[in-house]
Protein backbone atom coordinates (compact mmCIF):
# COMPACT_ATOMS: atom_id res chain seq x y z
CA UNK A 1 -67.60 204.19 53.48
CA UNK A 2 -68.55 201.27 55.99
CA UNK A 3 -70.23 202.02 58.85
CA UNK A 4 -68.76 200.06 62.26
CA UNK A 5 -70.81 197.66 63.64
CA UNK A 6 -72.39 199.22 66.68
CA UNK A 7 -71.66 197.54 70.11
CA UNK A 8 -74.88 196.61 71.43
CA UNK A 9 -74.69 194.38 67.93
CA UNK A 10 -71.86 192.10 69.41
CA UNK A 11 -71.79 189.84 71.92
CA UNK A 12 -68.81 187.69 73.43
CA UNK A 13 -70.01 183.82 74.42
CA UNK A 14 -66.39 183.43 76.54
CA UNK A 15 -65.05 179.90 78.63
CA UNK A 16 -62.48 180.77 81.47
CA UNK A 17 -60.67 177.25 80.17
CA UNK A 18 -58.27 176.59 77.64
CA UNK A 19 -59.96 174.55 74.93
CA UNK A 20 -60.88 170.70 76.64
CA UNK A 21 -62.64 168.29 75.18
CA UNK A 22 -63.18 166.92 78.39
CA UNK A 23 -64.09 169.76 80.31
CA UNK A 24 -66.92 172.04 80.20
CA UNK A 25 -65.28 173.71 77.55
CA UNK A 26 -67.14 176.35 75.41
CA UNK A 27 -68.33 174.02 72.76
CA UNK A 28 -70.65 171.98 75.04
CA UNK A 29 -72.51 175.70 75.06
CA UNK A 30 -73.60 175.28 71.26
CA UNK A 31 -76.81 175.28 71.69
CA UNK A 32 -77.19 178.21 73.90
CA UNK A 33 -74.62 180.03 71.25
CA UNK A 34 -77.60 179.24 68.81
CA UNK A 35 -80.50 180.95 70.99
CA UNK A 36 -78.18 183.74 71.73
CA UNK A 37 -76.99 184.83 67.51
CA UNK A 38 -80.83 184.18 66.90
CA UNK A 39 -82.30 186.11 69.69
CA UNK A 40 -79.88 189.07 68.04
CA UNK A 41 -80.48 188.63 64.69
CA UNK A 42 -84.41 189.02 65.24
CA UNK A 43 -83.50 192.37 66.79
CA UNK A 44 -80.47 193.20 64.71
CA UNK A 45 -79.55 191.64 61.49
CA UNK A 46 -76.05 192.05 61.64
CA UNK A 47 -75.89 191.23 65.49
CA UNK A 48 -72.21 188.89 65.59
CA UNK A 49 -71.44 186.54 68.35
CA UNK A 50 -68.24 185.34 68.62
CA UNK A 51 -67.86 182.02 70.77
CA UNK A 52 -64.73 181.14 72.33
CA UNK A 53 -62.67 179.43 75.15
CA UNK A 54 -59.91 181.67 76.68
CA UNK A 55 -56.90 181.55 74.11
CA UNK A 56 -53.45 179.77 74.29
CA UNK A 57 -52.07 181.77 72.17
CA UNK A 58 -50.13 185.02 73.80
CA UNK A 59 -51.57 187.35 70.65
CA UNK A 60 -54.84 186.08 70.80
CA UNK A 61 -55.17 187.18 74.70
CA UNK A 62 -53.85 190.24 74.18
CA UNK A 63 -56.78 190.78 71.06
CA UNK A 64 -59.38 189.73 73.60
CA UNK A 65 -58.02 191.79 76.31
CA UNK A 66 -57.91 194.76 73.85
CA UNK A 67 -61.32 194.21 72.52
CA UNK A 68 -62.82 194.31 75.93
CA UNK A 69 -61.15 197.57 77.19
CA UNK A 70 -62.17 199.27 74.10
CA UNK A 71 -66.16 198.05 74.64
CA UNK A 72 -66.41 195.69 71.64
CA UNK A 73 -69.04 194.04 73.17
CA UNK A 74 -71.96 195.03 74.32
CA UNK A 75 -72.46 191.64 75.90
CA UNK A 76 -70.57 188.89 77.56
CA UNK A 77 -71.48 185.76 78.53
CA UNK A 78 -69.13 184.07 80.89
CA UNK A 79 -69.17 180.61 81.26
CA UNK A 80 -66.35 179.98 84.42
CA UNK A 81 -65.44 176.06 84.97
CA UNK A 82 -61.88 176.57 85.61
CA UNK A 83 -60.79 175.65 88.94
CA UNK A 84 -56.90 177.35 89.36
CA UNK A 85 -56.32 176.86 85.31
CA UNK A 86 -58.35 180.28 84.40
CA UNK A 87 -57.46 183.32 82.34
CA UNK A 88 -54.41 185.45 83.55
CA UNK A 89 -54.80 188.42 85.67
CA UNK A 90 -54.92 191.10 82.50
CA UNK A 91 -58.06 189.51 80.99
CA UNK A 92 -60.12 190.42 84.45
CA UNK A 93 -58.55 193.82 84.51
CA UNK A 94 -59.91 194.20 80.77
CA UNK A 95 -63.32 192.58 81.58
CA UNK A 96 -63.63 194.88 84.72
CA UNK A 97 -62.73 198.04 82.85
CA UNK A 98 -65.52 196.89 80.11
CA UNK A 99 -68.19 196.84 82.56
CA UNK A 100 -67.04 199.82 83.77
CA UNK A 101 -67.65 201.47 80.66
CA UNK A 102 -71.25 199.97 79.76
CA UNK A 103 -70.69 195.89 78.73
CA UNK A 104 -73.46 194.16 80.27
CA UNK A 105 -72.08 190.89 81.79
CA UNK A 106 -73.59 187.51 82.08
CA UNK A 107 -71.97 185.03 84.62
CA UNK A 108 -72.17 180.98 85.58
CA UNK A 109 -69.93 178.85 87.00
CA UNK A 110 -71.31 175.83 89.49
CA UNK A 111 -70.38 174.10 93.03
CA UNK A 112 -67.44 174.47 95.36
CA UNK A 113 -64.67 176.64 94.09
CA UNK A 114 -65.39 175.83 89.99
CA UNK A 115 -64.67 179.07 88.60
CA UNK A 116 -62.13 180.40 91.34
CA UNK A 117 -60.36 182.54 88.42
CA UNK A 118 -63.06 185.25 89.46
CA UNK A 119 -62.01 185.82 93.13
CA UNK A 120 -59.28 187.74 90.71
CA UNK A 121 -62.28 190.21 89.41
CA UNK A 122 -61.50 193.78 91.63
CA UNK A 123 -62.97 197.68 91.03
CA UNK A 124 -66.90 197.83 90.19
CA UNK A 125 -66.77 193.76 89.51
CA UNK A 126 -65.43 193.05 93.30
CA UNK A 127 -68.92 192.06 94.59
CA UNK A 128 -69.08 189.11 91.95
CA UNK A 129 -66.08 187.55 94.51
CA UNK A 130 -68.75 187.63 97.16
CA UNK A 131 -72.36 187.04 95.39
CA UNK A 132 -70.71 183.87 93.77
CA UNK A 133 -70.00 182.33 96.37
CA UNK A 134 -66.46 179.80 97.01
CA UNK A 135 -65.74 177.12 99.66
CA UNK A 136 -62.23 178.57 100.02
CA UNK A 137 -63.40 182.23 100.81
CA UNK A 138 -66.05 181.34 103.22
CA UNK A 139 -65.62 181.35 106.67
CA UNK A 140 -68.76 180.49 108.25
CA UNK A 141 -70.05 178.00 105.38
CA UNK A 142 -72.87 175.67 106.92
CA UNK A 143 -71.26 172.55 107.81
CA UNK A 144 -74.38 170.20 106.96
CA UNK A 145 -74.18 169.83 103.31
CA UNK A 146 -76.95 170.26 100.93
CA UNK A 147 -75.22 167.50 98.37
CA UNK A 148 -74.21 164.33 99.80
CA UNK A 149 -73.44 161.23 97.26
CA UNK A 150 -70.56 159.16 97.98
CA UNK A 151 -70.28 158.13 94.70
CA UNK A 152 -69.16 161.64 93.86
CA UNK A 153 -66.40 162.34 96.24
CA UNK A 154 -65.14 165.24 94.12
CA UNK A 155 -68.61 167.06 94.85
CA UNK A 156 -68.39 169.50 97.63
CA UNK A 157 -70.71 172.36 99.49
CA UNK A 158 -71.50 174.93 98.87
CA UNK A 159 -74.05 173.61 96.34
CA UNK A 160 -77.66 172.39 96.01
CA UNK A 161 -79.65 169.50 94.91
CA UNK A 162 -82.70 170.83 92.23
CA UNK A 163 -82.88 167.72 90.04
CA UNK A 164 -81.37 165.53 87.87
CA UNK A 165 -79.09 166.75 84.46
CA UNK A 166 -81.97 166.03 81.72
CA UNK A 167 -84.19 167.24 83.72
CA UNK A 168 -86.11 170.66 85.05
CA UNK A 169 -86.99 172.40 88.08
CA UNK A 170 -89.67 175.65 88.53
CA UNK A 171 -87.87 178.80 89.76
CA UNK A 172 -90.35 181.22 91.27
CA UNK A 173 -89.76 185.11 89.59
CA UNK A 174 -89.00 186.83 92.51
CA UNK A 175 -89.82 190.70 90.80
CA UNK A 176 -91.95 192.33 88.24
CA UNK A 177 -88.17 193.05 86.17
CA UNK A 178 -88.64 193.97 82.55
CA UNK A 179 -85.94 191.21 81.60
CA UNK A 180 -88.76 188.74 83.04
CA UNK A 181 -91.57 189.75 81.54
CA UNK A 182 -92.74 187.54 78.73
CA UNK A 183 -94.94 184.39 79.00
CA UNK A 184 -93.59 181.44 81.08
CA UNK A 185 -95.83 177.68 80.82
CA UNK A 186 -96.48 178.36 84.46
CA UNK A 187 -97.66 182.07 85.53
CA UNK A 188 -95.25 183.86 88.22
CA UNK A 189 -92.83 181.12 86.96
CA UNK A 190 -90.23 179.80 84.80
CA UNK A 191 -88.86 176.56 84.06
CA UNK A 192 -85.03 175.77 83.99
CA UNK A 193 -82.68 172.76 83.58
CA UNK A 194 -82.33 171.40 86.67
CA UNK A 195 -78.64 170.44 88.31
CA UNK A 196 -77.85 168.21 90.93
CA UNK A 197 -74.83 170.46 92.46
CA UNK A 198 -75.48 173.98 91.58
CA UNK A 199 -73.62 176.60 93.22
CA UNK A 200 -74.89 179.23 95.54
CA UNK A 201 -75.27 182.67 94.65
CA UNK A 202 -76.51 185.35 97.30
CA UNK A 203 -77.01 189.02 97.22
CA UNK A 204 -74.91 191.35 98.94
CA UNK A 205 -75.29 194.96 97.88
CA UNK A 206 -78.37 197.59 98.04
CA UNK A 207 -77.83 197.24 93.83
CA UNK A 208 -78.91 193.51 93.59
CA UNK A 209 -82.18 191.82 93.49
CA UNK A 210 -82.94 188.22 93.35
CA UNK A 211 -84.55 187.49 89.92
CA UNK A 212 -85.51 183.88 90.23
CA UNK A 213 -85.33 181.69 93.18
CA UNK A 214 -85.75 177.28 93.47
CA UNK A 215 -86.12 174.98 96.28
CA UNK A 216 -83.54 172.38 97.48
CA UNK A 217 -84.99 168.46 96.39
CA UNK A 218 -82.55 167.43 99.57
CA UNK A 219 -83.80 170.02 101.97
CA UNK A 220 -86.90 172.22 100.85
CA UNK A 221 -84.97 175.29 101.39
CA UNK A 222 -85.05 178.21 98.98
CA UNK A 223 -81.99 178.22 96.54
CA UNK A 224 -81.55 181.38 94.85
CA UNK A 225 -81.34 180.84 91.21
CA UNK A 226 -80.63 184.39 89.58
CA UNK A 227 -79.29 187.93 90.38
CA UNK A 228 -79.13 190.86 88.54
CA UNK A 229 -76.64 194.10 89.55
CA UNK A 230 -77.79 197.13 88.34
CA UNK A 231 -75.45 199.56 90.01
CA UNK A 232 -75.21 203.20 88.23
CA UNK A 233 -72.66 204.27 85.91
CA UNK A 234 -71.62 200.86 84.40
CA UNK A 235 -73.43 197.69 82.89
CA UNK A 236 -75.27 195.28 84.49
CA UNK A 237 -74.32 191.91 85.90
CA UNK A 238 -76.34 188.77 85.95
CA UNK A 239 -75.44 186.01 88.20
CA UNK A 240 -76.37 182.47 87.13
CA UNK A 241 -76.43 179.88 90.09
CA UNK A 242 -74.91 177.27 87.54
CA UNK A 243 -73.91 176.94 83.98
CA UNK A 244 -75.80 173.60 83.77
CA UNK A 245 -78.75 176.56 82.85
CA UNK A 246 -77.29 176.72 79.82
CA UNK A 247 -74.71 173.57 78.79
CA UNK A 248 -75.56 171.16 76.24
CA UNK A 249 -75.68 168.38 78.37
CA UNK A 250 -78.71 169.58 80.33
CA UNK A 251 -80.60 170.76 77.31
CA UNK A 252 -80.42 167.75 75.04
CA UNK A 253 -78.50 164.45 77.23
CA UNK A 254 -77.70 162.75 74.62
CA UNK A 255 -75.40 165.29 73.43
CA UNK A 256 -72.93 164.31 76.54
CA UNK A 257 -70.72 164.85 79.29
CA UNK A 258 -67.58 164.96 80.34
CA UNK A 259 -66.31 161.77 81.61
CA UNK A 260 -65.71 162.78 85.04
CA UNK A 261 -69.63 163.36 85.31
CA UNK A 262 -71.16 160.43 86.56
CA UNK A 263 -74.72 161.61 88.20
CA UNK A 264 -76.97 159.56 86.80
CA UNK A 265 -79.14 161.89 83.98
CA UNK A 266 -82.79 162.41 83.42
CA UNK A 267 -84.84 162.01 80.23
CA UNK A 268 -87.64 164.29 81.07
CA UNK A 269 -86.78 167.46 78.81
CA UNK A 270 -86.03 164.38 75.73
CA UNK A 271 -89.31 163.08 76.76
CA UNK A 272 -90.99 166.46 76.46
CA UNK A 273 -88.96 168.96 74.73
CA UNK A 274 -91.85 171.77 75.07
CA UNK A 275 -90.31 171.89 78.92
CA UNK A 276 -87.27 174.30 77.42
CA UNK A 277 -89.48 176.87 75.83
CA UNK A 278 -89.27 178.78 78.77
CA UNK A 279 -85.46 178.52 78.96
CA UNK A 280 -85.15 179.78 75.69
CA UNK A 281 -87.73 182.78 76.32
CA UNK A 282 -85.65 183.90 79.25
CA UNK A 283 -82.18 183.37 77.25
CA UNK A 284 -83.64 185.63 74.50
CA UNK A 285 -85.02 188.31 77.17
CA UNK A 286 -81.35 188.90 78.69
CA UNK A 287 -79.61 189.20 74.71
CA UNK A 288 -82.74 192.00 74.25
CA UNK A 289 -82.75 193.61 77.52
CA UNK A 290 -78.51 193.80 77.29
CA UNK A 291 -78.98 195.16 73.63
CA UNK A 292 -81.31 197.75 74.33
CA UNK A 293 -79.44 198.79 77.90
């Protein structure tokens, strides 16, 4: 008799795009697929990760949409890019009903309205429509803008300025969390891929705290980098500021872009590779602290 792989042994690395080579599609995340299967395999041998864009295919969808209702995972990591081309209604219905039952739930999308598909999330997953925050569902958005390059006209606010792709910036931990404890190059710190346009997160509920905070190059102000929801009764949510944290590009440049990115990049991780240890550390903290949630 075989014995079903337990839940908290299975994670879901998920795009809310169709497969694109020239998007920010879920194979520019193969390198943070890598730290995740390895930071689960050290705990758990036969910890699985399946890595995936949203499907085309009808059958497919329905599989994913299945597998989520029923708690397959134990952990999802949603990378959102899409920008009005995202999943279909059902699959946030399934990934709301997932947390609801104990999934813990990683998400990053970036600037502007990238990642829109999630003002669809509703029931215990409605504050993620507020904490990441969208130029179309925001009133009273600051009119002077934190990101101002006229060479990238497509680039709008809300989003902020913390370095160059290629290269890092030093987020302050903002609490004594157990996910953030583990040893960082710079005490009461932790080093990240920097972005020039990340998006803005903010917290909004009694349930949220602010994990990790950075500081605007353009303005000095505090950027809020990470927040984790821990409300009772259903997994946690963390709430990335970007998915540059994480992409390909911003871990190794060389390894490319899409061709509609043209910020000029940075070479200082290439230059001194040592600067993603902590980025890897903190990557491997959120697989163990999901598994053993």
């Amino acid at each position: 008799m075989t014995t079903a792989t337990p839940a908290r042994a299975r994670a879901l690395l998920q795009s809310t795009i169709a497969s694109d080579p020239n998007d920010w599609c879920i194979a520019r995340f193969s390198l943070l697929a890598d730290q995740i299967r390895q930071a689960g395999q050290a705990i758990a041998p036969d910890f699985a990760l399946t890595v995936q864009d949203y499907p085309a295919e009808a059958d497919a969808r329905a599989q994913l949409h299945t597998q989520l209702r029923q708690g397959h995972y134990g952990q999802v990591w949603l990378m959102a890019p899409d920008l009005d081309n995202g999943p279909e209604p059902d699959f946030f219905a399934a990934l709301e009903a997932a947390v609801a039952a104990g999934t813990q739930l990683v998400i990053a999308r970036d600037h502007t309205d990238l990642g829109s598909s999630l003002l669809a999330l509703g029931g215990c997953l409605e504050p993620v429509t507020q904490t990441q925050t969208f130029k179309r569902t925001w009133p009273d958005l600051p009119s002077d803008s934190e990101y101002v390059n006229p060479g990238c006209p497509a680039i709008d606010t809300p989003c902020v300025v913390t370095g160059q792709n290629g290269g890092v910036q030093i987020c302050r931990k903002r609490t004594g969390h157990p996910l953030l404890v583990f040893d960082t190059m710079i005490p009461g710190h932790l080093v990240l891929p920097a972005h020039p346009h990340e998006g803005v997160i903010r917290p909004i509920t009694a349930s949220q705290q602010v994990l990790l905070s950075s500081y605007s190059i353009t303005s000095g102000r505090e950027q809020i980098t990470a927040i984790l929801d821990e409300a009772p009764g259903r997994g946690a949510v963390l709430h990335h500021s970007t998915f540059h944290h994480f992409a390909d590009f911003n871990l190794q440049v060389e390894r490319g872009a899409p061709d509609f990115v043209i910020d000029p990049p940075s070479h200082q991780i290439d230059d001194s590779p040592a600067l993603l240890n902590d980025q890897r550390a903190y990557v491997a903290a959120v697989v163990g602290y999901a598994m053993a949630s």
